[in-house]
PDB file of N, CA and C in Angstrom:
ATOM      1  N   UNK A   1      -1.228   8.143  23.739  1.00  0.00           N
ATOM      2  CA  UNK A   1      -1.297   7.012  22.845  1.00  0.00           C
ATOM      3  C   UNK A   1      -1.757   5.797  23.638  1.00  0.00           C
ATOM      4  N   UNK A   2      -2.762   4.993  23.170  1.00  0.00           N
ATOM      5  CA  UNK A   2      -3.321   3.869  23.718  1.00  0.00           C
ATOM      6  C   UNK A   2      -2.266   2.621  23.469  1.00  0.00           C
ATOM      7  N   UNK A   3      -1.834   2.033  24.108  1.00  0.00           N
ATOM      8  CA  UNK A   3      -1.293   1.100  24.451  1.00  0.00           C
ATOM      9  C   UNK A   3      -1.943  -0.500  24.060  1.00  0.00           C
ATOM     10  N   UNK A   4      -1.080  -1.419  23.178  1.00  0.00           N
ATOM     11  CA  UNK A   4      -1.839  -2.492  22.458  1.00  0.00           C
ATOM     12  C   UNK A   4      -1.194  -3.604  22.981  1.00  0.00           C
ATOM     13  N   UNK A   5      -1.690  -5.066  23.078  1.00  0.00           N
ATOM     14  CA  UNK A   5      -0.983  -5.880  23.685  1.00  0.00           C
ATOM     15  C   UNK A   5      -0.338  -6.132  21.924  1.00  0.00           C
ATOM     16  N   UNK A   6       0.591  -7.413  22.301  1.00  0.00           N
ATOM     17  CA  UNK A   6       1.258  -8.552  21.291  1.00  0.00           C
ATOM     18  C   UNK A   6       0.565  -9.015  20.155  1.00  0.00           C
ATOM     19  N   UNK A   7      -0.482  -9.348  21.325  1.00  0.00           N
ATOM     20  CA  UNK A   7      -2.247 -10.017  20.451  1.00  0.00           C
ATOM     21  C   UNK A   7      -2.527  -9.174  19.068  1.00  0.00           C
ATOM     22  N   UNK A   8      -2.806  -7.496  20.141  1.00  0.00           N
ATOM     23  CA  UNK A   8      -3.446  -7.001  19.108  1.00  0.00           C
ATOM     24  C   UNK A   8      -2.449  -6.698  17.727  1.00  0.00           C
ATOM     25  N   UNK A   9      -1.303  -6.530  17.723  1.00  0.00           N
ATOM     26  CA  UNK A   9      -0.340  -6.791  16.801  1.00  0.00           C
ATOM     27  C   UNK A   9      -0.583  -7.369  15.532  1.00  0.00           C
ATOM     28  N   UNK A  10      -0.513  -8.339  16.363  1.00  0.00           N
ATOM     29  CA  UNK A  10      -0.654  -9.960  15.231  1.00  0.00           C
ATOM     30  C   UNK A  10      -1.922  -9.848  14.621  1.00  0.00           C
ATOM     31  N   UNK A  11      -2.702  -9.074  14.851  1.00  0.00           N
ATOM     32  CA  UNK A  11      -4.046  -9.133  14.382  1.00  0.00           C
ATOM     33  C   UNK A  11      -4.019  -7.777  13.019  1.00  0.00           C
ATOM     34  N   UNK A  12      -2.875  -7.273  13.024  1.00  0.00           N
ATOM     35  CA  UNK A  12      -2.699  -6.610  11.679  1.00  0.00           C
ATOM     36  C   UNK A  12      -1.200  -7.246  10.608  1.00  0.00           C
ATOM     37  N   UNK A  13      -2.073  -7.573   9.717  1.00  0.00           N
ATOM     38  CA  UNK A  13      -1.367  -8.338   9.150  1.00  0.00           C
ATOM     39  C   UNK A  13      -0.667  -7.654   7.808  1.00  0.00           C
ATOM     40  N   UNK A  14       0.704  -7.286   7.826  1.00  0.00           N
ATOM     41  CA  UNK A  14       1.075  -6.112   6.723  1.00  0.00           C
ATOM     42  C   UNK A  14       2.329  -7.472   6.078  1.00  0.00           C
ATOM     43  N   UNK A  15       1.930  -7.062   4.629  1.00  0.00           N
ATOM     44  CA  UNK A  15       3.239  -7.749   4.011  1.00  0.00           C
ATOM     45  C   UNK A  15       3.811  -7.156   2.875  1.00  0.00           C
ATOM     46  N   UNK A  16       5.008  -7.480   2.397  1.00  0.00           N
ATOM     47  CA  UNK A  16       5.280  -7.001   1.234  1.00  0.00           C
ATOM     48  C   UNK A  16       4.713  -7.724   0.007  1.00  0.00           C
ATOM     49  N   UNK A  17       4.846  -6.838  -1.010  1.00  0.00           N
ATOM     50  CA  UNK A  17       4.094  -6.931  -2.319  1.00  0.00           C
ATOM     51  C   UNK A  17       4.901  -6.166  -3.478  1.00  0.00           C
ATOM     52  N   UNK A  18       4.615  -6.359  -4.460  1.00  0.00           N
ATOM     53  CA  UNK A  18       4.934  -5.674  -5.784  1.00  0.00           C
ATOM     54  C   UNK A  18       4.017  -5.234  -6.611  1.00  0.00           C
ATOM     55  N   UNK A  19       4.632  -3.374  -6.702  1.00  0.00           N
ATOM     56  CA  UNK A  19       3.148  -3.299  -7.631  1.00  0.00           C
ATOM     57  C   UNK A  19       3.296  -3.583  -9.048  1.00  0.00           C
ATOM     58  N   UNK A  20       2.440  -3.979  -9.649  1.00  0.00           N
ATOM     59  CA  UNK A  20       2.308  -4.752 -10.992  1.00  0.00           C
ATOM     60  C   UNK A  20       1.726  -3.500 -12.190  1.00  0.00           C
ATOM     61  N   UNK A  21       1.097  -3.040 -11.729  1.00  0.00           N
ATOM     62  CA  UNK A  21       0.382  -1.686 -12.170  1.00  0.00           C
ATOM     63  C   UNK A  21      -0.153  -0.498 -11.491  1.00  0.00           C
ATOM     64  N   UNK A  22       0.160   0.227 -12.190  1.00  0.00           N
ATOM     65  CA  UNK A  22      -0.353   1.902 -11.332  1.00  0.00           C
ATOM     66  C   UNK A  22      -0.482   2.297 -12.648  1.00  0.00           C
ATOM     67  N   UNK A  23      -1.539   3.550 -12.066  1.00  0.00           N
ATOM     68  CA  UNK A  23      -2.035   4.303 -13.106  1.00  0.00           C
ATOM     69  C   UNK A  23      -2.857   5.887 -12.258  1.00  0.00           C
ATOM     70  N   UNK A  24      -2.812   6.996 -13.122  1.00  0.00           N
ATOM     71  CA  UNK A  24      -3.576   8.417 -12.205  1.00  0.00           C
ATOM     72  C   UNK A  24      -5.311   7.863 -11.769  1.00  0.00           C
ATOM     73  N   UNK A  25      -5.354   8.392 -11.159  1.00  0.00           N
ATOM     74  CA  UNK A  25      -6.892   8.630 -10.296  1.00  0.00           C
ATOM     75  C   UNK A  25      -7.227   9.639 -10.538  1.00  0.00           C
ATOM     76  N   UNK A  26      -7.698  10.306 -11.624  1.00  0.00           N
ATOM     77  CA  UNK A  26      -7.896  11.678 -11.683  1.00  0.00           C
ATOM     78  C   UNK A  26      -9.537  12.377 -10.667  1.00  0.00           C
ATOM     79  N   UNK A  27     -10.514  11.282 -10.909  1.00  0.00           N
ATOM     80  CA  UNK A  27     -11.328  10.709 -10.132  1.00  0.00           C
ATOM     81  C   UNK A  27     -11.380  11.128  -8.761  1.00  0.00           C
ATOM     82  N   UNK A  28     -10.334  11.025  -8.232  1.00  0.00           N
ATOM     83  CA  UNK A  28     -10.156  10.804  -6.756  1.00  0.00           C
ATOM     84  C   UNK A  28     -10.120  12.614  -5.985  1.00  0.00           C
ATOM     85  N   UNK A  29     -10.889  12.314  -4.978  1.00  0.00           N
ATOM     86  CA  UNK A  29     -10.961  13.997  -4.276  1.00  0.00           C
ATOM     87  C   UNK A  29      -9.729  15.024  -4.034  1.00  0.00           C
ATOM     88  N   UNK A  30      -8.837  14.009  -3.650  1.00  0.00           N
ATOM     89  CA  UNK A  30      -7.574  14.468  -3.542  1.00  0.00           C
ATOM     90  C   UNK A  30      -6.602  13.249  -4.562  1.00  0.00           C
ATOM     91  N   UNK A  31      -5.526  14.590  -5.114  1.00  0.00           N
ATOM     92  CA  UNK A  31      -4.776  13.402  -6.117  1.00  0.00           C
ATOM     93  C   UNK A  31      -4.368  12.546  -5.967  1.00  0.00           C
ATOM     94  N   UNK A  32      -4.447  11.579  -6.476  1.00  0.00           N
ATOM     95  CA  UNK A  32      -4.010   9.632  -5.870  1.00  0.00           C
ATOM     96  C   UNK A  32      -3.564   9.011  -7.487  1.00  0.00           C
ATOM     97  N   UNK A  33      -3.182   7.682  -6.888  1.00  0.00           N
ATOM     98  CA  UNK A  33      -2.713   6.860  -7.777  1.00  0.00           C
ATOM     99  C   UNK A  33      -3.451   5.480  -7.481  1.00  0.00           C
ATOM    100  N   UNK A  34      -3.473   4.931  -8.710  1.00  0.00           N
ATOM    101  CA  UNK A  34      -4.278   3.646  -8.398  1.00  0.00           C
ATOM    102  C   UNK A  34      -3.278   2.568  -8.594  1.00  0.00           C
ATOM    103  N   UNK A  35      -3.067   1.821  -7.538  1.00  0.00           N
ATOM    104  CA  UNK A  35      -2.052   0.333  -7.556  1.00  0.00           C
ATOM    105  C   UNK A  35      -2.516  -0.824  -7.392  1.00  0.00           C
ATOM    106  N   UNK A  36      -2.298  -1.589  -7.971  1.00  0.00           N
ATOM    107  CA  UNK A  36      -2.246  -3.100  -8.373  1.00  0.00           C
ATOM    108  C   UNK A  36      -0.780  -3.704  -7.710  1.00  0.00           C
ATOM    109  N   UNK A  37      -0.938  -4.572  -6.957  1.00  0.00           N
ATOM    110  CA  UNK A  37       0.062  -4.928  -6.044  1.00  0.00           C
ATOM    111  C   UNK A  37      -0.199  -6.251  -6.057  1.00  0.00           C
ATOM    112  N   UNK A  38       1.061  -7.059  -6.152  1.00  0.00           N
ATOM    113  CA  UNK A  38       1.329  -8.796  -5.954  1.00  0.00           C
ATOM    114  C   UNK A  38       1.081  -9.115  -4.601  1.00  0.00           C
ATOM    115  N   UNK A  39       1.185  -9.858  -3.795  1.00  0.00           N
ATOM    116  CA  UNK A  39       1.657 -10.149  -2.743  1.00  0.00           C
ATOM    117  C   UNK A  39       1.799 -12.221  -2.788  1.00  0.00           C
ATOM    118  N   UNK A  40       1.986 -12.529  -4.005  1.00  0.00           N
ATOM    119  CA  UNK A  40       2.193 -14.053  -3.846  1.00  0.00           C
ATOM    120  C   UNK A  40       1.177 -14.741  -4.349  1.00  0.00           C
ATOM    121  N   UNK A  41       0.941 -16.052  -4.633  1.00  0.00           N
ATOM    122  CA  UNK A  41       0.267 -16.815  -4.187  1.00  0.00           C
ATOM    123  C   UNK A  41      -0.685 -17.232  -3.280  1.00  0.00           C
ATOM    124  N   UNK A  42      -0.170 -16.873  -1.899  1.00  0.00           N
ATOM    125  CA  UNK A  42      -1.467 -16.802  -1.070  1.00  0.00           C
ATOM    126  C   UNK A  42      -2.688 -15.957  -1.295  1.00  0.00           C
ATOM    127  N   UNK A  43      -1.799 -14.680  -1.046  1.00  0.00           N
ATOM    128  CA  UNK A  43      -3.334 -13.644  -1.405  1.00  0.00           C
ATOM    129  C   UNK A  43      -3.682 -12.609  -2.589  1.00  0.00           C
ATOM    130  N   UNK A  44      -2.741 -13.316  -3.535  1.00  0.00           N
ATOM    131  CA  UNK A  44      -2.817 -13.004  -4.672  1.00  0.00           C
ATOM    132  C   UNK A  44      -2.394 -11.334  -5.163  1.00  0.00           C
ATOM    133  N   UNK A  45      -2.986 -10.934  -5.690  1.00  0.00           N
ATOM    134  CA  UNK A  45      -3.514  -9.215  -6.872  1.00  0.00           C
ATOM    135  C   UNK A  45      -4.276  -8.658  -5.805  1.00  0.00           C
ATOM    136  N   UNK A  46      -3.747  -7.177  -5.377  1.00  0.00           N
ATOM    137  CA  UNK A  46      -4.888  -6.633  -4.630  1.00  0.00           C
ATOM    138  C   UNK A  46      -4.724  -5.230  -5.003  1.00  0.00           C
ATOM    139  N   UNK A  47      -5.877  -3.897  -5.171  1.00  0.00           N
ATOM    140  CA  UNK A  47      -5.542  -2.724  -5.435  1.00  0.00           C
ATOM    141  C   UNK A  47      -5.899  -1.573  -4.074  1.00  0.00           C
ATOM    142  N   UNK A  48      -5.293  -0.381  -4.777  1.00  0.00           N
ATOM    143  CA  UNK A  48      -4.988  -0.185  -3.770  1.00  0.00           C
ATOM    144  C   UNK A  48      -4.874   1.281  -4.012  1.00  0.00           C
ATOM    145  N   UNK A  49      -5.622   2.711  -3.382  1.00  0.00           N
ATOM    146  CA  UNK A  49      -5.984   4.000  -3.981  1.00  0.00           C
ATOM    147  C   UNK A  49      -4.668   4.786  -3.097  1.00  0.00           C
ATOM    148  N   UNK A  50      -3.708   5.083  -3.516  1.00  0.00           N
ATOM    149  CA  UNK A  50      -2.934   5.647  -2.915  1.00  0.00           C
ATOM    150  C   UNK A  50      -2.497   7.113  -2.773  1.00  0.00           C
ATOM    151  N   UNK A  51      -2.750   8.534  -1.888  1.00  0.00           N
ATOM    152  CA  UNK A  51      -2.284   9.414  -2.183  1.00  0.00           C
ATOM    153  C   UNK A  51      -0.668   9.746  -2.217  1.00  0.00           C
ATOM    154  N   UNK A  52      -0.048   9.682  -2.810  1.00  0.00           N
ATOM    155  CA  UNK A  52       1.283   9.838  -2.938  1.00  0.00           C
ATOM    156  C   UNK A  52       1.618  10.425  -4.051  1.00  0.00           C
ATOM    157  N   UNK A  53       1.208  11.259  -5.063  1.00  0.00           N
ATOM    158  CA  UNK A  53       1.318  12.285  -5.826  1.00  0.00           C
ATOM    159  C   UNK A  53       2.059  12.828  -5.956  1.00  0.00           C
ATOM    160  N   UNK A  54       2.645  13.750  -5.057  1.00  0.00           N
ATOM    161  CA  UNK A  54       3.674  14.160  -4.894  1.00  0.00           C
ATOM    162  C   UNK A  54       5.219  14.207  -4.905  1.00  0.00           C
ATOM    163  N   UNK A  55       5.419  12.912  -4.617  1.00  0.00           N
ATOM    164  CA  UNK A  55       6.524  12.365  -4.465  1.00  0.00           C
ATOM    165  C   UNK A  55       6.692  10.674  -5.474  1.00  0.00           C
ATOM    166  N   UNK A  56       5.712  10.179  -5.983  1.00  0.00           N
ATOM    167  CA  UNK A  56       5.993   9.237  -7.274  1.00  0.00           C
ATOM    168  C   UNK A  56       4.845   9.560  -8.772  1.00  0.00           C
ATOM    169  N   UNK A  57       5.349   8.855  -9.325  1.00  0.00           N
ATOM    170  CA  UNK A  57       4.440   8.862 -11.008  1.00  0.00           C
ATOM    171  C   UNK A  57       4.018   7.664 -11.195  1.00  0.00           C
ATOM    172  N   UNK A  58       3.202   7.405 -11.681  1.00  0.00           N
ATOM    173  CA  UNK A  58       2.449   5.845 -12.215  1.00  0.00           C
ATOM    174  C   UNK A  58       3.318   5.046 -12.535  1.00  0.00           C
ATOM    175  N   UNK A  59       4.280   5.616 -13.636  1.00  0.00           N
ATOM    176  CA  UNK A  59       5.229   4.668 -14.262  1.00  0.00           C
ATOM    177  C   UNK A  59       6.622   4.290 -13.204  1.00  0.00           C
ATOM    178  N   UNK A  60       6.807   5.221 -12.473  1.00  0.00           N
ATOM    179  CA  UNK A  60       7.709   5.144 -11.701  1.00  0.00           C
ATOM    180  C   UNK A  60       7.565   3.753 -10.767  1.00  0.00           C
ATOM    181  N   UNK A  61       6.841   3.349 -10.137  1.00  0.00           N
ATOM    182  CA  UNK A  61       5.762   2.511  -9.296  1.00  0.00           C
ATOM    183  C   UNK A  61       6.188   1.287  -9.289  1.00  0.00           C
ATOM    184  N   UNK A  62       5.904   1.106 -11.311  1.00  0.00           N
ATOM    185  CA  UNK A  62       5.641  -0.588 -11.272  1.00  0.00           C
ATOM    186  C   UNK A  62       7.373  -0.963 -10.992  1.00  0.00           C
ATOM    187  N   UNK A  63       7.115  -2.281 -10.172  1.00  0.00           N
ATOM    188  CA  UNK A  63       8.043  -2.857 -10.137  1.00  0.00           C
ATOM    189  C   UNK A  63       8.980  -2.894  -8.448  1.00  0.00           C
ATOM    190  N   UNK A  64       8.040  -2.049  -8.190  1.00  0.00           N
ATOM    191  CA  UNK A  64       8.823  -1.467  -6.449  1.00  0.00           C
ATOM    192  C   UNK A  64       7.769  -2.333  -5.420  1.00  0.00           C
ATOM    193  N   UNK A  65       8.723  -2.769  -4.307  1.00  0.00           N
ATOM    194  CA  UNK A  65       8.126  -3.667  -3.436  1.00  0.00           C
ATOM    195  C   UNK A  65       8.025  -2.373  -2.563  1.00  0.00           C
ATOM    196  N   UNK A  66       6.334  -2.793  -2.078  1.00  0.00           N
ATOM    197  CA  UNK A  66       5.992  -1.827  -1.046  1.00  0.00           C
ATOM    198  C   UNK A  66       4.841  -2.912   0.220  1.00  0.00           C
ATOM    199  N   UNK A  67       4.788  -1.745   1.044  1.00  0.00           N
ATOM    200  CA  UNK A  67       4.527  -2.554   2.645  1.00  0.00           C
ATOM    201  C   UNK A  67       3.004  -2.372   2.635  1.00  0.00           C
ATOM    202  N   UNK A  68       2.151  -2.992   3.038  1.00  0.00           N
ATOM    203  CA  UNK A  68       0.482  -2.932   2.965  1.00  0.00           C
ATOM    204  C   UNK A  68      -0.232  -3.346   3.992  1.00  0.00           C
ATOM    205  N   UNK A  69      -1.454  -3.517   4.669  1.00  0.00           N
ATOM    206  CA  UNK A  69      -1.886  -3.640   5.726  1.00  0.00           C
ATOM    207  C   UNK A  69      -2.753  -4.066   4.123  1.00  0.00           C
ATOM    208  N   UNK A  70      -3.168  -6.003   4.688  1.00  0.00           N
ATOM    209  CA  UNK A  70      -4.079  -6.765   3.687  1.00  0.00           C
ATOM    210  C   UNK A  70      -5.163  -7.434   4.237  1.00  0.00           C
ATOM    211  N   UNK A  71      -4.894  -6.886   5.814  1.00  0.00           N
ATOM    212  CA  UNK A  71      -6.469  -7.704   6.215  1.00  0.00           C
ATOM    213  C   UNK A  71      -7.615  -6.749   6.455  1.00  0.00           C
ATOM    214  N   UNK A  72      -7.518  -5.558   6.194  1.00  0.00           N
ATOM    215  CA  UNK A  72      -8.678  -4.358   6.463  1.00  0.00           C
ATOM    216  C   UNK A  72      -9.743  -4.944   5.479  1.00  0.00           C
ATOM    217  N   UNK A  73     -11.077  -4.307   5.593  1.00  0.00           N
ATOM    218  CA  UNK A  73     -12.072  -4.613   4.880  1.00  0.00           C
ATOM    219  C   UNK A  73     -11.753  -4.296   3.439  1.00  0.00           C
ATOM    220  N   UNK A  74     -12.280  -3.963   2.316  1.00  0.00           N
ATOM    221  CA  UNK A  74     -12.051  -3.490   0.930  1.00  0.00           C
ATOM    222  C   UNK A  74     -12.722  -1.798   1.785  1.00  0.00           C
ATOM    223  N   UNK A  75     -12.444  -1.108   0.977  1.00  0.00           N
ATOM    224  CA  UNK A  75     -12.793   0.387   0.949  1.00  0.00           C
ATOM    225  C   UNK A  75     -13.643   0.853  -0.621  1.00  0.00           C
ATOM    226  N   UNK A  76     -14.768   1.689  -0.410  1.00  0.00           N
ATOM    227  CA  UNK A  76     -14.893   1.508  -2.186  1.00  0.00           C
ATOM    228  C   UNK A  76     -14.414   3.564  -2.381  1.00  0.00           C
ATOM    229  N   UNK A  77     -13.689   3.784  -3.074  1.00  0.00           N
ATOM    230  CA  UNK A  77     -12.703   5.600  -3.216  1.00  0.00           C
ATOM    231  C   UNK A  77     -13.319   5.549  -4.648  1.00  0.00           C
ATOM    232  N   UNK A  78     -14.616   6.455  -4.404  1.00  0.00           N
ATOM    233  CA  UNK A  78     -15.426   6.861  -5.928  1.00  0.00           C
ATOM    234  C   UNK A  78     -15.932   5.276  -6.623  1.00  0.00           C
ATOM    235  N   UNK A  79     -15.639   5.353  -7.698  1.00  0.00           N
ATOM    236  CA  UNK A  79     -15.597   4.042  -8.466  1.00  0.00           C
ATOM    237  C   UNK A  79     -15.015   2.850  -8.166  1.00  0.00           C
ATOM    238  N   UNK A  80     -13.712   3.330  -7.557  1.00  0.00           N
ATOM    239  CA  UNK A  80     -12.567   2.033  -7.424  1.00  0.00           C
ATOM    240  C   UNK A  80     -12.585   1.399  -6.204  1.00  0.00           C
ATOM    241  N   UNK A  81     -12.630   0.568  -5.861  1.00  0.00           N
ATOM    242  CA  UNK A  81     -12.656  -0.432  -5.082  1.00  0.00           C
ATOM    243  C   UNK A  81     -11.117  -0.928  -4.134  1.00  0.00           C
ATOM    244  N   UNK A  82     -10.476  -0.234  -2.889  1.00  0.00           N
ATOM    245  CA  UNK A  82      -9.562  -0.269  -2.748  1.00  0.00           C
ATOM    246  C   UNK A  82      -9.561  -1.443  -1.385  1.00  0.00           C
ATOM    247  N   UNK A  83      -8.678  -2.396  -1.707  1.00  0.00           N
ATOM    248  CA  UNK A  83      -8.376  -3.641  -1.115  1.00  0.00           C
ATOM    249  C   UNK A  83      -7.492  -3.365   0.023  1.00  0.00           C
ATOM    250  N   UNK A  84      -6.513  -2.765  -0.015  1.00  0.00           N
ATOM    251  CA  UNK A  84      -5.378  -2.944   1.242  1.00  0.00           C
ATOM    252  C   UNK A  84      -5.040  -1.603   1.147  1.00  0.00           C
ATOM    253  N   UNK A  85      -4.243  -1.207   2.451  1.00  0.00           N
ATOM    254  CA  UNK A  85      -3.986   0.738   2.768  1.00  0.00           C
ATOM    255  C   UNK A  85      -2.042   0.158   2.235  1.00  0.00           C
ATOM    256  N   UNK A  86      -1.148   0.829   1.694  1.00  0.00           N
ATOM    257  CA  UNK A  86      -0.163   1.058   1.519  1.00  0.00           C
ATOM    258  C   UNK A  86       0.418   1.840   2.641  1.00  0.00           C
ATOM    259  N   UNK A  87       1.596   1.429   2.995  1.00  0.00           N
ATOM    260  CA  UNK A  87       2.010   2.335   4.172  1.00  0.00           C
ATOM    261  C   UNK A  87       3.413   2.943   3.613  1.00  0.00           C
ATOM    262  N   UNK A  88       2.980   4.380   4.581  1.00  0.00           N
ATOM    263  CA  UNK A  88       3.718   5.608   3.853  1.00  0.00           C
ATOM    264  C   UNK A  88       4.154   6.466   5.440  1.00  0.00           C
ATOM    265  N   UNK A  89       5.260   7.543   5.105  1.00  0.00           N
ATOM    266  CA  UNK A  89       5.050   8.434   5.925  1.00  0.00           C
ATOM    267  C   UNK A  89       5.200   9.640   5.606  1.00  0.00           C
ATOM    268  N   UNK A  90       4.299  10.592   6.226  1.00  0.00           N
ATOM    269  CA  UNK A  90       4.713  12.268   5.850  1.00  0.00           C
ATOM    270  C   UNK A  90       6.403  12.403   5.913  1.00  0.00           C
ATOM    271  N   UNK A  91       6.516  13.363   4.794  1.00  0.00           N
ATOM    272  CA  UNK A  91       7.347  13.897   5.211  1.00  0.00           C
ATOM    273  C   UNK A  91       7.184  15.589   5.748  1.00  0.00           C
ATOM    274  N   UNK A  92       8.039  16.172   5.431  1.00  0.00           N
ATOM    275  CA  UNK A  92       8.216  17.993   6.661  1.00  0.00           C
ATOM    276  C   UNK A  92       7.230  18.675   6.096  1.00  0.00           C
ATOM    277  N   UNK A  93       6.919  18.390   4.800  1.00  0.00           N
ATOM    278  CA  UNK A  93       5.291  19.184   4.413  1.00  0.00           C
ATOM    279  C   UNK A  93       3.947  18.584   4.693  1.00  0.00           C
ATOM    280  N   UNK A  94       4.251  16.532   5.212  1.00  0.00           N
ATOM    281  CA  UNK A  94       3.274  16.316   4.987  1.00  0.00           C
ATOM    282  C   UNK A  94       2.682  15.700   3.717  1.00  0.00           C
ATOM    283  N   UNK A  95       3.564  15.424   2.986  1.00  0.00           N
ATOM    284  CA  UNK A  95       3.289  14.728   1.911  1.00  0.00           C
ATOM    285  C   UNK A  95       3.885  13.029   1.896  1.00  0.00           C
ATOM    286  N   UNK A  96       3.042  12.272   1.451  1.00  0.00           N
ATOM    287  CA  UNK A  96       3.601  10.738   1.848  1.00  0.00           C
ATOM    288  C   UNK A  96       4.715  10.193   1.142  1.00  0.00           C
ATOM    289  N   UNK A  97       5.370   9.305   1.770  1.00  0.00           N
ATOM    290  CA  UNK A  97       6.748   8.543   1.222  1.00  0.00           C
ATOM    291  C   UNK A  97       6.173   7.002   1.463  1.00  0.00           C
ATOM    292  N   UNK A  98       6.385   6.519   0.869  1.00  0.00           N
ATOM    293  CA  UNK A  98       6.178   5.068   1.055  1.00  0.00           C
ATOM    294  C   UNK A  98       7.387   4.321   1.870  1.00  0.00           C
ATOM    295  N   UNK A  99       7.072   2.977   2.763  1.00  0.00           N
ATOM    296  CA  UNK A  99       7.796   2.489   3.119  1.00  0.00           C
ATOM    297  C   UNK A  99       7.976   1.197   2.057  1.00  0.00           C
ATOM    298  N   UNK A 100       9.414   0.621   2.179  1.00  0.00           N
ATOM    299  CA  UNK A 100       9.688  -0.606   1.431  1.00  0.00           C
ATOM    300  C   UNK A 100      11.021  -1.152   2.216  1.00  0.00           C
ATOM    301  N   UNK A 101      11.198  -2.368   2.028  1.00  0.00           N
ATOM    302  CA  UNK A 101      12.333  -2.736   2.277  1.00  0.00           C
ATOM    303  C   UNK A 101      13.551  -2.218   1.691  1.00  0.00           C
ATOM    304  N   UNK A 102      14.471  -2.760   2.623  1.00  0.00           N
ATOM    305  CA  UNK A 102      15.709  -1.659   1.934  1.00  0.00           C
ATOM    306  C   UNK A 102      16.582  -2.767   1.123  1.00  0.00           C
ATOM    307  N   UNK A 103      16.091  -3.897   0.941  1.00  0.00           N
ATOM    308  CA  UNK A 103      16.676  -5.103  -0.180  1.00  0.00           C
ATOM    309  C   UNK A 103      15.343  -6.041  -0.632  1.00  0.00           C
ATOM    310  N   UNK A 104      15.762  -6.601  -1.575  1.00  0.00           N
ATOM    311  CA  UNK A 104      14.688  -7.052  -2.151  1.00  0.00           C
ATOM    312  C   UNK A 104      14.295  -8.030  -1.332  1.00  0.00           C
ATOM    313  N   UNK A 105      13.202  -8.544  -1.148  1.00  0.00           N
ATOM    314  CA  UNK A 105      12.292  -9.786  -0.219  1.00  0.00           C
ATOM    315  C   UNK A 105      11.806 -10.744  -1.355  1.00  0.00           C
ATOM    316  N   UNK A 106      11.188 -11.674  -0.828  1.00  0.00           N
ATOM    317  CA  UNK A 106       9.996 -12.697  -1.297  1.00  0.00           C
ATOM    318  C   UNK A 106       8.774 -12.232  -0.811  1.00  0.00           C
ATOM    319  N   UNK A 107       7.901 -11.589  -2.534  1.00  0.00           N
ATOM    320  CA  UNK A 107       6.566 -10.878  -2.098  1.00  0.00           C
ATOM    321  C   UNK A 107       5.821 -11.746  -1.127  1.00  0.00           C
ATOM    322  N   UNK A 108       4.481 -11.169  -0.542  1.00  0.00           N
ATOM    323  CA  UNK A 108       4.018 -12.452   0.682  1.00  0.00           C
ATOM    324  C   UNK A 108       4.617 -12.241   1.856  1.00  0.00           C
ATOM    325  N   UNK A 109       6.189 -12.002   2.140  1.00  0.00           N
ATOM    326  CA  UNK A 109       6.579 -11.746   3.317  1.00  0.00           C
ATOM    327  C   UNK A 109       5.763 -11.025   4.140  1.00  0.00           C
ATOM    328  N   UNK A 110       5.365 -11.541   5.859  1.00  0.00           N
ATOM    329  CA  UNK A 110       4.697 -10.775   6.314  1.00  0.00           C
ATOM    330  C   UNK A 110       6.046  -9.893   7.606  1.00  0.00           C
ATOM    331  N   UNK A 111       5.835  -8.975   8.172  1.00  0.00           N
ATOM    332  CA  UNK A 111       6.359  -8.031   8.555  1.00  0.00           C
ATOM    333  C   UNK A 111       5.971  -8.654   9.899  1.00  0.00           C
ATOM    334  N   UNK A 112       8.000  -8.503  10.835  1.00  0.00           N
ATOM    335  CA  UNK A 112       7.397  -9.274  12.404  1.00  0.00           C
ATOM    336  C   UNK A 112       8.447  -8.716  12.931  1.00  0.00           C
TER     337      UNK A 112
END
């Protein structure tokens, strides 16, 4: 594993958010979900192509604060246009879990 200073740290900028809407990706190569996520005032509505299938449902979604990396470029996944990566982790098969705080925050919070 390559080794990063402090610097390079700070130079990924992940915060919490709320997603506002999700909906299926049927679209998508592998099964995904499409999210619409708050993150405040500052940086507003951003979406976001998520594989996590497995383990949530569209409807399940709205309303859950989840963790995002918001300074990557946009990505364009088929049609949709995906703004920020959601962060998740495999679990023992390999299928993703999302990370979130374990109490509620103020969306915008950035992660330090």
């Amino acid at each position: 594993m390559t080794e990063i200073t402090f610097d390079d740290f700070l130079k990924v900028d992940i915060r919490v958010g709320r997603v506002t809407h999700a909906e299926a990706f049927p679209e998508a190569r592998r099964p995904a979900i499409k999210l619409w996520v708050d993150f405040g005032p500052e940086i507003g509505e951003k979406k976001s192509s998520a594989q996590i299938t497995a383990h949530y449902d569209p409807e399940t979604l709205v309303g859950r604060q989840v963790m995002a990396v918001v300074n990557f470029p946009p990505r364009q996944i088929g049609k949709f246009m995906s703004e920020i990566l959601v962060l998740g982790l495999s679990d023992s098969i390999g299928e993703i879990v999302l990370i979130s705080p374990d109490k509620d925050v103020k969306i915008g919070e950035r992660l330090h």
